[in-house]
N, C-alpha and C. Protein backbone atom coordinates (compact mmCIF):
# COMPACT_ATOMS: atom_id res chain seq x y z
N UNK A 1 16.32 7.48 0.25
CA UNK A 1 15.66 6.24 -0.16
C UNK A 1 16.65 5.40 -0.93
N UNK A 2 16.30 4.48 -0.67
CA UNK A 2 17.26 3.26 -1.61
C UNK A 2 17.44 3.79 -3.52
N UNK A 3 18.37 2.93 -4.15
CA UNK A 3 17.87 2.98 -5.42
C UNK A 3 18.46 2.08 -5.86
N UNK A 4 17.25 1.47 -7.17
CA UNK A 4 16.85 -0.02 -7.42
C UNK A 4 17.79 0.49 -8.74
N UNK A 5 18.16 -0.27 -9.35
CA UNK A 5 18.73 -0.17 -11.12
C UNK A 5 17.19 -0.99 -11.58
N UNK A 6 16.67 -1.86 -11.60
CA UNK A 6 15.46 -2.01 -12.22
C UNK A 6 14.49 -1.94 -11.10
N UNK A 7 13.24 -1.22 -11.53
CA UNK A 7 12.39 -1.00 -10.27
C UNK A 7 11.07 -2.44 -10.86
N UNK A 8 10.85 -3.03 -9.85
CA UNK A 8 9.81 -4.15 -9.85
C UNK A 8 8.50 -3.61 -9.76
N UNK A 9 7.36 -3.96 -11.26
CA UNK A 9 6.47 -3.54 -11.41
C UNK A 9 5.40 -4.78 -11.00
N UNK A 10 4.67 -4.74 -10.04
CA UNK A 10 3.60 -5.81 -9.60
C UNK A 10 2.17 -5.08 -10.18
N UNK A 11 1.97 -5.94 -11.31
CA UNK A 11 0.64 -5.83 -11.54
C UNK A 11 -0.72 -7.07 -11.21
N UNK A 12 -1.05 -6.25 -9.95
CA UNK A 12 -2.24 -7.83 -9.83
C UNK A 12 -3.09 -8.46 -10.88
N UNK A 13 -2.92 -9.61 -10.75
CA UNK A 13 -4.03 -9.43 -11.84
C UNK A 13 -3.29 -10.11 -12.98
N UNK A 14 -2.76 -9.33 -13.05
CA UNK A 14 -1.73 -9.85 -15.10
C UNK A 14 -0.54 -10.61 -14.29
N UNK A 15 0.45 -9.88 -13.95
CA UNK A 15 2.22 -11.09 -13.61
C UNK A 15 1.98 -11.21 -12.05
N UNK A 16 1.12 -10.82 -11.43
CA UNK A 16 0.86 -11.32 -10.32
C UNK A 16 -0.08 -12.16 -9.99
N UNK A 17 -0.15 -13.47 -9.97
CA UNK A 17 -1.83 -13.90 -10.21
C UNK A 17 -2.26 -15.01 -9.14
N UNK A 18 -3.31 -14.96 -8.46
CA UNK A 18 -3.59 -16.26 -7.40
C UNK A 18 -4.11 -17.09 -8.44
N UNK A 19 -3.91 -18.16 -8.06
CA UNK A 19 -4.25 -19.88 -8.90
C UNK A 19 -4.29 -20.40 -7.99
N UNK A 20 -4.95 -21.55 -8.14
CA UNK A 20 -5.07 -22.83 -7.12
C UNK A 20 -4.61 -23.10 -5.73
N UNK A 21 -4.65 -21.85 -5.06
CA UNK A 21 -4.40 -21.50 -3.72
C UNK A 21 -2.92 -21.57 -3.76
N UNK A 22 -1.98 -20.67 -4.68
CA UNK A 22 -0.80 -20.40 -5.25
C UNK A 22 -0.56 -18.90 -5.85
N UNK A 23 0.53 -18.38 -5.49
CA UNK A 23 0.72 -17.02 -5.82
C UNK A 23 1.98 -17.02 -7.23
N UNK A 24 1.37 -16.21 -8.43
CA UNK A 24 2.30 -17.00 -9.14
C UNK A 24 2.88 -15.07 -9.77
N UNK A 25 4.31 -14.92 -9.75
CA UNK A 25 4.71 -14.38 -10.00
C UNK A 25 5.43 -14.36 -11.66
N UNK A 26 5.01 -13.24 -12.34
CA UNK A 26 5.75 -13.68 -13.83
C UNK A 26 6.17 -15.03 -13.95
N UNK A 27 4.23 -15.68 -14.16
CA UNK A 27 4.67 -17.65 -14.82
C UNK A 27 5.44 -18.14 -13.16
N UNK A 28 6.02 -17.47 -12.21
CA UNK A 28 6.62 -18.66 -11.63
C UNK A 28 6.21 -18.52 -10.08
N UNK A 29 5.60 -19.84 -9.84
CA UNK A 29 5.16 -20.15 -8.54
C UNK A 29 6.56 -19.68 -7.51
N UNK A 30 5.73 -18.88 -6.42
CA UNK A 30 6.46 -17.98 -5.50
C UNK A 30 6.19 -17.96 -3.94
N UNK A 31 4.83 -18.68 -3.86
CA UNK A 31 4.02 -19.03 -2.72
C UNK A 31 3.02 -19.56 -2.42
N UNK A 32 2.77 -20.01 -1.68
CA UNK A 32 1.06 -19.86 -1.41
C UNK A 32 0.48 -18.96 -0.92
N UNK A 33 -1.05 -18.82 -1.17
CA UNK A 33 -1.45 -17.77 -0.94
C UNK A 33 -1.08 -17.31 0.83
N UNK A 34 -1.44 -18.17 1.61
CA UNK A 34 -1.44 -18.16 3.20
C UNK A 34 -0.33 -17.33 2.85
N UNK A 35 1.24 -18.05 2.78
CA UNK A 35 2.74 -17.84 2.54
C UNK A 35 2.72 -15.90 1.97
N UNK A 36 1.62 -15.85 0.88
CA UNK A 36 2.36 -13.90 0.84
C UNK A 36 1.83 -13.31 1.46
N UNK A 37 0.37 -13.77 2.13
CA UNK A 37 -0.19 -13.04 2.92
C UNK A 37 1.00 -12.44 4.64
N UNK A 38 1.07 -13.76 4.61
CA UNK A 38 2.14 -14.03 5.81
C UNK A 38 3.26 -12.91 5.15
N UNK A 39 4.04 -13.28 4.20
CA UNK A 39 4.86 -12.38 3.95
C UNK A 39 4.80 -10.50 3.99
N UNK A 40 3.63 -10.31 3.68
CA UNK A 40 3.17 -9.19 3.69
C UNK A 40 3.14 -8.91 5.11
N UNK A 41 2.40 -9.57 5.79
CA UNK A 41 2.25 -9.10 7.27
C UNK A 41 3.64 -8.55 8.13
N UNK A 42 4.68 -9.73 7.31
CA UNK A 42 6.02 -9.70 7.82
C UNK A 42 6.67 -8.33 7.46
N UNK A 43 6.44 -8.10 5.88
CA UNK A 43 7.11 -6.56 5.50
C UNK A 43 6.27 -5.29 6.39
N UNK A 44 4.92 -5.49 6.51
CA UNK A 44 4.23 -4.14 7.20
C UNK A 44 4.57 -3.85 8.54
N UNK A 45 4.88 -5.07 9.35
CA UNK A 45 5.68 -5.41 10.23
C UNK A 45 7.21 -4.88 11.21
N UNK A 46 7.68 -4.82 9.69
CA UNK A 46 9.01 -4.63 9.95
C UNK A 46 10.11 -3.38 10.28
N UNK A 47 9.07 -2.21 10.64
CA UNK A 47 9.59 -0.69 11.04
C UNK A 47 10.36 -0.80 12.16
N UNK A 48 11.95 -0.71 11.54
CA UNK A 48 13.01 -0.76 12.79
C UNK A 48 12.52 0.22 13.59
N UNK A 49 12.68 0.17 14.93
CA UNK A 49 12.78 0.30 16.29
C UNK A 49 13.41 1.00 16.88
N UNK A 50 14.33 1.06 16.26
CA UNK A 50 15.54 1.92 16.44
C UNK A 50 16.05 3.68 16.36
N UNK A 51 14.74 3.41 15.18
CA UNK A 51 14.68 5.07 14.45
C UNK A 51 14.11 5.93 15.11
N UNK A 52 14.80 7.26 15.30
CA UNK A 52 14.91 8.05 16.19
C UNK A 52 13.00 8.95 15.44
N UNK A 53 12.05 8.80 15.52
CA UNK A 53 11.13 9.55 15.07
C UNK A 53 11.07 10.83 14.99
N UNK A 54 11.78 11.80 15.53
CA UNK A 54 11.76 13.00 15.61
C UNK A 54 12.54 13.47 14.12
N UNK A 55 13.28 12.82 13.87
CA UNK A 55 14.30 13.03 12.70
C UNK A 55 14.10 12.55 11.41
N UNK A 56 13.53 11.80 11.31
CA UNK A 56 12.41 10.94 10.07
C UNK A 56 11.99 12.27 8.99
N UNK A 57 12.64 11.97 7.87
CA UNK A 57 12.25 12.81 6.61
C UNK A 57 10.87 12.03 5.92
N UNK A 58 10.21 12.45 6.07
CA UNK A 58 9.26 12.03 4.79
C UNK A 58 8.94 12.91 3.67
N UNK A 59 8.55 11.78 2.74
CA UNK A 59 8.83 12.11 1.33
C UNK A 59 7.02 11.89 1.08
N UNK A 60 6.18 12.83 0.41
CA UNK A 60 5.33 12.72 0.54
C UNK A 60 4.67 11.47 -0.95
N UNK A 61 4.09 10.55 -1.14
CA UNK A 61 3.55 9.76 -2.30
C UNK A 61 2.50 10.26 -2.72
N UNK A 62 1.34 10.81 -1.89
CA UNK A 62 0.03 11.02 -2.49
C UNK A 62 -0.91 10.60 -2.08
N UNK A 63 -2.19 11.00 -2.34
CA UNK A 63 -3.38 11.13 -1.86
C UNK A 63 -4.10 9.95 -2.78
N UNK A 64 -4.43 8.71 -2.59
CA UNK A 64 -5.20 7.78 -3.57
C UNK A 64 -6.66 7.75 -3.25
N UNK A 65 -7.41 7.85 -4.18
CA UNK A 65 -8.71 7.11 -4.15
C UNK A 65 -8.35 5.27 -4.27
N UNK A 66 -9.02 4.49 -3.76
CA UNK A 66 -8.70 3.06 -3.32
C UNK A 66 -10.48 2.21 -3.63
N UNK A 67 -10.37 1.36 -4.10
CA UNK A 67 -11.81 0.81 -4.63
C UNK A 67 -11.33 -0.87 -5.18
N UNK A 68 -12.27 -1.39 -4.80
CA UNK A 68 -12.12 -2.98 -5.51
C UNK A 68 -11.94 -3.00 -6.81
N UNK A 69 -10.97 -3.69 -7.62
CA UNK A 69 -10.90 -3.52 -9.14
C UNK A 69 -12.35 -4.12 -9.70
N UNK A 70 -12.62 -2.71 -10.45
CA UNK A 70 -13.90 -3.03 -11.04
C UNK A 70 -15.41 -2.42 -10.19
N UNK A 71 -14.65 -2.04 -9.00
CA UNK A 71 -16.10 -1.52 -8.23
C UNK A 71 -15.71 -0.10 -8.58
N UNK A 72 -17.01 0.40 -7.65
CA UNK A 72 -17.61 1.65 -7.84
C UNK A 72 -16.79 2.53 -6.70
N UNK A 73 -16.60 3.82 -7.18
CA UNK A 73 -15.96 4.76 -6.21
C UNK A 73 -16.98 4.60 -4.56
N UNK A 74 -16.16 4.59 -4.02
CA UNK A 74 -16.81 3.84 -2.38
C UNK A 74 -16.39 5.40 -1.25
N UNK A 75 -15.46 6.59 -1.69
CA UNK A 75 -15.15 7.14 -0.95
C UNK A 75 -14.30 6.62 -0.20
N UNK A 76 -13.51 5.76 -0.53
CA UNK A 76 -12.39 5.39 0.58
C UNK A 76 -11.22 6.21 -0.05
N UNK A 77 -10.32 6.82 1.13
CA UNK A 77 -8.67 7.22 0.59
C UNK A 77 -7.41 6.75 0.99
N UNK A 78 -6.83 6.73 0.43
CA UNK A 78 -4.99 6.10 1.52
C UNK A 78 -4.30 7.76 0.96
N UNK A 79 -3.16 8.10 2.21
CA UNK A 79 -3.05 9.15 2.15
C UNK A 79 -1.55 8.61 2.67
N UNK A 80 -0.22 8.68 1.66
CA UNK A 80 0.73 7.77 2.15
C UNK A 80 1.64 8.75 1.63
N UNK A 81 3.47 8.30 2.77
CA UNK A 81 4.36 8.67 3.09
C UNK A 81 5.54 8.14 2.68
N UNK A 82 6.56 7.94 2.50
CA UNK A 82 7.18 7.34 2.73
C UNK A 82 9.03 8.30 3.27
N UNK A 83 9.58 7.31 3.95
CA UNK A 83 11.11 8.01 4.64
C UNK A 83 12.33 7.20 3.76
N UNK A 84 12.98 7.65 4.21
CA UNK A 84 14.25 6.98 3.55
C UNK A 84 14.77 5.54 3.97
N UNK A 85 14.45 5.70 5.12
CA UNK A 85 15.08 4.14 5.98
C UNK A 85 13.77 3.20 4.92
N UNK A 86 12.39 3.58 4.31
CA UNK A 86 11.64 2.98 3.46
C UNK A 86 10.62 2.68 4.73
N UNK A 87 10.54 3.21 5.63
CA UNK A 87 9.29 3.25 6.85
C UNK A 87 7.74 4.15 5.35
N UNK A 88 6.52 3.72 5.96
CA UNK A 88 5.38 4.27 5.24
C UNK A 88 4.71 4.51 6.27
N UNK A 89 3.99 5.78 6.36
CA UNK A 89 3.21 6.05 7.02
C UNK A 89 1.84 6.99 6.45
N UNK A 90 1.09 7.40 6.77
CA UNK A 90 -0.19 7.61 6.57
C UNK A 90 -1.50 7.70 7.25
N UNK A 91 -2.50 8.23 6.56
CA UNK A 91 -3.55 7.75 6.84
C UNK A 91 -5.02 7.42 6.32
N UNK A 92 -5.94 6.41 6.62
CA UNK A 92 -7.00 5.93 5.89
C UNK A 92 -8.14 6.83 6.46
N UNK A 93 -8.60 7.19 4.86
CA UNK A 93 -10.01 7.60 5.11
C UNK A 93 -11.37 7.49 4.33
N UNK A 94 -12.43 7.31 5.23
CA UNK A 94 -13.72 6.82 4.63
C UNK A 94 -14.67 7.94 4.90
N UNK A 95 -14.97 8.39 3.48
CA UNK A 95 -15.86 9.48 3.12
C UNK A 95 -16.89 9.41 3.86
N UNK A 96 -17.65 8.27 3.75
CA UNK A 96 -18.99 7.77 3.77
C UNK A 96 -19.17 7.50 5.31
N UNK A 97 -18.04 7.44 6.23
CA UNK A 97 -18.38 7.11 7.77
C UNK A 97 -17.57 8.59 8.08
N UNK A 98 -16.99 9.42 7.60
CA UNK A 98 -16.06 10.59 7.96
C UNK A 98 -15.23 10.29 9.05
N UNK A 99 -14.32 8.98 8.81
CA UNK A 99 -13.51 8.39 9.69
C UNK A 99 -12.11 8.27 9.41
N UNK A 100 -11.57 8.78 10.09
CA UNK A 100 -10.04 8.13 9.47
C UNK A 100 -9.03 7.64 10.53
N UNK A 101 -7.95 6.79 10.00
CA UNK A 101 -7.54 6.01 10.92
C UNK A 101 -6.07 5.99 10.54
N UNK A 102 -5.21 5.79 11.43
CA UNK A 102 -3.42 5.79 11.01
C UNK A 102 -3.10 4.97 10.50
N UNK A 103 -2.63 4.48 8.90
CA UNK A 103 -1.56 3.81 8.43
C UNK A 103 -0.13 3.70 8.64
N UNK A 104 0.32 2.67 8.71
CA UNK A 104 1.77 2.06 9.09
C UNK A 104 2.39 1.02 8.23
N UNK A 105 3.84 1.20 7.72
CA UNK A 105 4.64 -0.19 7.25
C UNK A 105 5.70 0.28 6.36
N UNK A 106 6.07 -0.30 5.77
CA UNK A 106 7.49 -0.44 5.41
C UNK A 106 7.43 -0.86 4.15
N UNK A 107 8.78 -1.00 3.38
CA UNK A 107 9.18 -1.35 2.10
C UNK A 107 10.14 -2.12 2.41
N UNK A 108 9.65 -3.75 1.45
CA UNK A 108 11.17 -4.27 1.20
C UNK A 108 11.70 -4.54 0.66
N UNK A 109 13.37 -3.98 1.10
CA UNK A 109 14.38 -3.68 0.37
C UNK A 109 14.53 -5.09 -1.24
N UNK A 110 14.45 -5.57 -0.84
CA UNK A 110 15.17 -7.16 -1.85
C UNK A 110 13.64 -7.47 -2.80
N UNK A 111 12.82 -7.26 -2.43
CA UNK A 111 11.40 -7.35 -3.44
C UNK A 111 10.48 -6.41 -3.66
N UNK A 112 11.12 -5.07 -3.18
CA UNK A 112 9.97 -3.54 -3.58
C UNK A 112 9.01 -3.69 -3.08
N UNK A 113 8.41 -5.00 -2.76
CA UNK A 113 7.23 -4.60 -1.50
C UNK A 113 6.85 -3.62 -1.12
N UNK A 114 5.66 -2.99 -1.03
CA UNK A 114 5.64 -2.23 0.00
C UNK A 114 4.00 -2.59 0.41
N UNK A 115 4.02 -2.71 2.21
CA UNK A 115 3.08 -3.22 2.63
C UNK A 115 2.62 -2.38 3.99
N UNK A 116 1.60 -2.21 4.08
CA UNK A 116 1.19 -0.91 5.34
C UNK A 116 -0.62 -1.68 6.06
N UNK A 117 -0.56 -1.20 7.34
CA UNK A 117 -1.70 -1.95 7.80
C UNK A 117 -2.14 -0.86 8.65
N UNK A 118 -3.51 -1.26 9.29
CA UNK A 118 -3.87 -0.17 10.24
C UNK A 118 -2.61 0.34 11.26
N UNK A 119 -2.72 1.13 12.19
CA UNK A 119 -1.40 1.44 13.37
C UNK A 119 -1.80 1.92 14.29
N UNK A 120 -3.71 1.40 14.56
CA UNK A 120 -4.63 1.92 15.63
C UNK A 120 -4.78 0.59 16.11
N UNK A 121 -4.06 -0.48 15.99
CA UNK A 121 -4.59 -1.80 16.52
C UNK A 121 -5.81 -2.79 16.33
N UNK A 122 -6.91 -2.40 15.33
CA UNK A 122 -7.54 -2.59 14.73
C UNK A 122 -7.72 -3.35 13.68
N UNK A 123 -8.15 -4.35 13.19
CA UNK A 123 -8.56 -4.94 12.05
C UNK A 123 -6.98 -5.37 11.53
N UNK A 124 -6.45 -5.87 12.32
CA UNK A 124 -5.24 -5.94 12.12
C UNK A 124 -4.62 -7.18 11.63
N UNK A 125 -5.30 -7.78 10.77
CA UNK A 125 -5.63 -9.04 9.97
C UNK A 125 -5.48 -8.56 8.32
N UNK A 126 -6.02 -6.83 8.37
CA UNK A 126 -5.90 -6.54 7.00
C UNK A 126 -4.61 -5.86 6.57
N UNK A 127 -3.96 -6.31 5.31
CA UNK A 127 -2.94 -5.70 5.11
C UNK A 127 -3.12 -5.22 3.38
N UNK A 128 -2.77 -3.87 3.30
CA UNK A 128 -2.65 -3.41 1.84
C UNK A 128 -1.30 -3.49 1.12
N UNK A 129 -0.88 -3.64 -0.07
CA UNK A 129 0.08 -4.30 -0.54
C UNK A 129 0.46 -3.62 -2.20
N UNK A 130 1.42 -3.10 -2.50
CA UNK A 130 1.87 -3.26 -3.77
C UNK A 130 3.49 -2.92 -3.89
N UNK A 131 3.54 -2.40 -5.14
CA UNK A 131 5.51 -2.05 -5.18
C UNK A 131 5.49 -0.79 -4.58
N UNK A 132 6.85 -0.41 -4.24
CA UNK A 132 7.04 1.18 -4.09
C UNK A 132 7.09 1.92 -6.04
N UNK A 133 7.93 0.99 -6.46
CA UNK A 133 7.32 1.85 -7.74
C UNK A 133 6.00 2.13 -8.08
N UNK A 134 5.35 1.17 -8.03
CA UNK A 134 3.81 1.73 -8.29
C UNK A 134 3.13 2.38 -7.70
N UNK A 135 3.61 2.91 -6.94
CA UNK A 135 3.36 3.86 -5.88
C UNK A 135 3.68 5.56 -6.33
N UNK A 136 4.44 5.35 -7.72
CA UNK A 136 4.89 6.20 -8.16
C UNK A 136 4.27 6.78 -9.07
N UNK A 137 3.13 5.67 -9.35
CA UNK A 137 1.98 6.14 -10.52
C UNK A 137 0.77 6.53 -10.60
N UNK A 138 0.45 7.08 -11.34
CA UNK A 138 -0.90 7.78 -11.00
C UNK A 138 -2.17 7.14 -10.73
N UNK A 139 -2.12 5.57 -11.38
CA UNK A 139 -3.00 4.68 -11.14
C UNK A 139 -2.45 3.17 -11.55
N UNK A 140 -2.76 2.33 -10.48
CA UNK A 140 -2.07 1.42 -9.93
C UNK A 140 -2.58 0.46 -9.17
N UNK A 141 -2.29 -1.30 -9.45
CA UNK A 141 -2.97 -2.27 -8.99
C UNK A 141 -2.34 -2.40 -7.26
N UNK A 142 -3.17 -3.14 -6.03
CA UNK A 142 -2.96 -3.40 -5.23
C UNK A 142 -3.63 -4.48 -4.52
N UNK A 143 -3.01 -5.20 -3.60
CA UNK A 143 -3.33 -6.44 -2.96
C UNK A 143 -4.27 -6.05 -1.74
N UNK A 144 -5.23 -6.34 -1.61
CA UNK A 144 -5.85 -6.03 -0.01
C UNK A 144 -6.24 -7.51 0.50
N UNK A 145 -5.43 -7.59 1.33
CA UNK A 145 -5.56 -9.05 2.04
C UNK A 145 -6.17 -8.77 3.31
N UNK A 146 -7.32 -9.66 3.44
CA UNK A 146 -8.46 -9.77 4.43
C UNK A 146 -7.88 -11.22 5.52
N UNK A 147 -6.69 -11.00 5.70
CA UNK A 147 -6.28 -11.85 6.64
C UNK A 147 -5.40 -13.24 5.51
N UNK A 148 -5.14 -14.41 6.28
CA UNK A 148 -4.38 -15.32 4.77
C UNK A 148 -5.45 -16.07 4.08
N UNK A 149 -6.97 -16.05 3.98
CA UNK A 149 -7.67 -16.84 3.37
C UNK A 149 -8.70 -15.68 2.38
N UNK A 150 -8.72 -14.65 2.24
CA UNK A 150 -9.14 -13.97 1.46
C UNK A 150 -8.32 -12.42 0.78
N UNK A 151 -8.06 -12.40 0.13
CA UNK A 151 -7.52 -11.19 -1.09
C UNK A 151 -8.06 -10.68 -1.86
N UNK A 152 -7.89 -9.46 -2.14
CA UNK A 152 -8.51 -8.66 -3.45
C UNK A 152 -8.01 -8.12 -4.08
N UNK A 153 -7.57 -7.56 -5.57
CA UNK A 153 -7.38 -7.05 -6.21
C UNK A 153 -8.33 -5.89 -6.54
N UNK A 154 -7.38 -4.16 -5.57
CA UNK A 154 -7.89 -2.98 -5.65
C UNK A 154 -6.87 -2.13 -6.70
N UNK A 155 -7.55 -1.46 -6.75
CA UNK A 155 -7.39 -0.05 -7.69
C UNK A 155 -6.93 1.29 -6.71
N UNK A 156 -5.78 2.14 -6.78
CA UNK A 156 -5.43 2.99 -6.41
C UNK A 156 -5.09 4.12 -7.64
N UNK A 157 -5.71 5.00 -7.14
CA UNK A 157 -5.74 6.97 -8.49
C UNK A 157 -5.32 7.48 -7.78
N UNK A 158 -4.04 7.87 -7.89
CA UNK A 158 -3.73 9.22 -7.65
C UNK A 158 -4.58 10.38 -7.52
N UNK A 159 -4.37 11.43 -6.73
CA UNK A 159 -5.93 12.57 -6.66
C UNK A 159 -4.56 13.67 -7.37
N UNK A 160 -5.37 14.39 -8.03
CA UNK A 160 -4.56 15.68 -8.44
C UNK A 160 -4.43 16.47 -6.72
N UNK A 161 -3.11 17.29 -6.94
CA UNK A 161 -2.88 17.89 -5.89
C UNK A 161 -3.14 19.58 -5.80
N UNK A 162 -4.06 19.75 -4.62
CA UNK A 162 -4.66 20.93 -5.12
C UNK A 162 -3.58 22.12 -4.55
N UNK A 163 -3.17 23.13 -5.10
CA UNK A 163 -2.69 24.41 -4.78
C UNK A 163 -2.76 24.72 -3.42
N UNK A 164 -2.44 25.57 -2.34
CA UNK A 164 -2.61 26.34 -1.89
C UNK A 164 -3.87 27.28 -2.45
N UNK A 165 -4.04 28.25 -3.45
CA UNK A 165 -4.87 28.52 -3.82
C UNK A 165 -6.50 27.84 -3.92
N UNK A 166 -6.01 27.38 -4.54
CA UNK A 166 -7.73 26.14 -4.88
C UNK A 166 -7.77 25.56 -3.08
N UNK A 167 -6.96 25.01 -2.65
CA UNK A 167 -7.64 24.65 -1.25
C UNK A 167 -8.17 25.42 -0.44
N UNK A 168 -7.65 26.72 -0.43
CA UNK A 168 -8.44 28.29 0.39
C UNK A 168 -9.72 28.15 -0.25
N UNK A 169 -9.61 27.77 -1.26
CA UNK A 169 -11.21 28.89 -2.27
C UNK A 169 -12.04 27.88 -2.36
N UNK A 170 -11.72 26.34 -1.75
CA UNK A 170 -12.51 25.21 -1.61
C UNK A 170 -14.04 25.47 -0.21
N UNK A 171 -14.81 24.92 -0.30
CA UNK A 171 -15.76 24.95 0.47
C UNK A 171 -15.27 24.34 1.75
């Protein structure tokens, strides 16, 4: 994996903030909203082509519970990857329909981005969004963009990781 000398912390909400159909990064206008949505699409997008899949190290991130900031646990999970070339992979799952579906996307290099979307062809308007550092934490703000005219500010928890042990002796 790459390495940053300062790692970029995006907190929605506080230094990340939508205004007046404007995306404003620590105080300084950075886009419009359409413009990061677009941008995002562009980073989730962007899994060179090239890479031989068979050979792909992944590095495992963790198991998140995922919920609207401020809502109620919904049973949704993101279950994410990441490789060295900064490819993400994964997968989404919903308790409540016992469905799950393949996540896909990338990190980018020059703004820590990291942005991943369905990879079943599906709903493919929505894109989930935060840093790779924050990805590193146990709980952590994220962008869920419902295409370029609607966004949300979600909540991602880390799940404790259960043993070998405790997962046998689980129901």
């Amino acid at each position: 994996m790459w390495s940053w000398n300062q790692p970029v912390i995006y907190d929605y909400g506080t230094n990340v903030v939508y205004r007046d159909n404007y995306v404003y990064v620590d105080d300084q206008q950075v886009a419009t909203t359409v413009e990061y949505y677009e941008q995002a699409e562009a980073i989730a997008d962007s899994i060179p082509e090239d890479v031989n899949e068979e050979q792909i190290e992944w590095m495992p991130l963790g198991v998140y519970a995922i919920a609207e900031e401020g809502g109620i646990d919904n049973g949704m999970l993101v279950q994410l990857a990441v490789s060295k070339e900064g490819i993400i992979a994964g997968t989404f799952y919903n308790d409540a329909t016992d469905d799950g579906r393949p996540l896909e996307g990338m990190v980018d290099r020059e703004t820590q981005r990291a942005a991943w979307r369905f990879a079943d062809g599906k709903n493919s308007d929505i894109v989930m969004e935060t840093s790779i550092y924050n990805l590193t934490q146990d709980e952590t703000t994220a962008l869920v963009h419902f295409g370029g005219d609607q966004t949300q500010n979600w909540l991602m928890v880390r799940l404790p990781e259960q043993n070998e042990e405790e997962a046998s002796s689980t129901p």
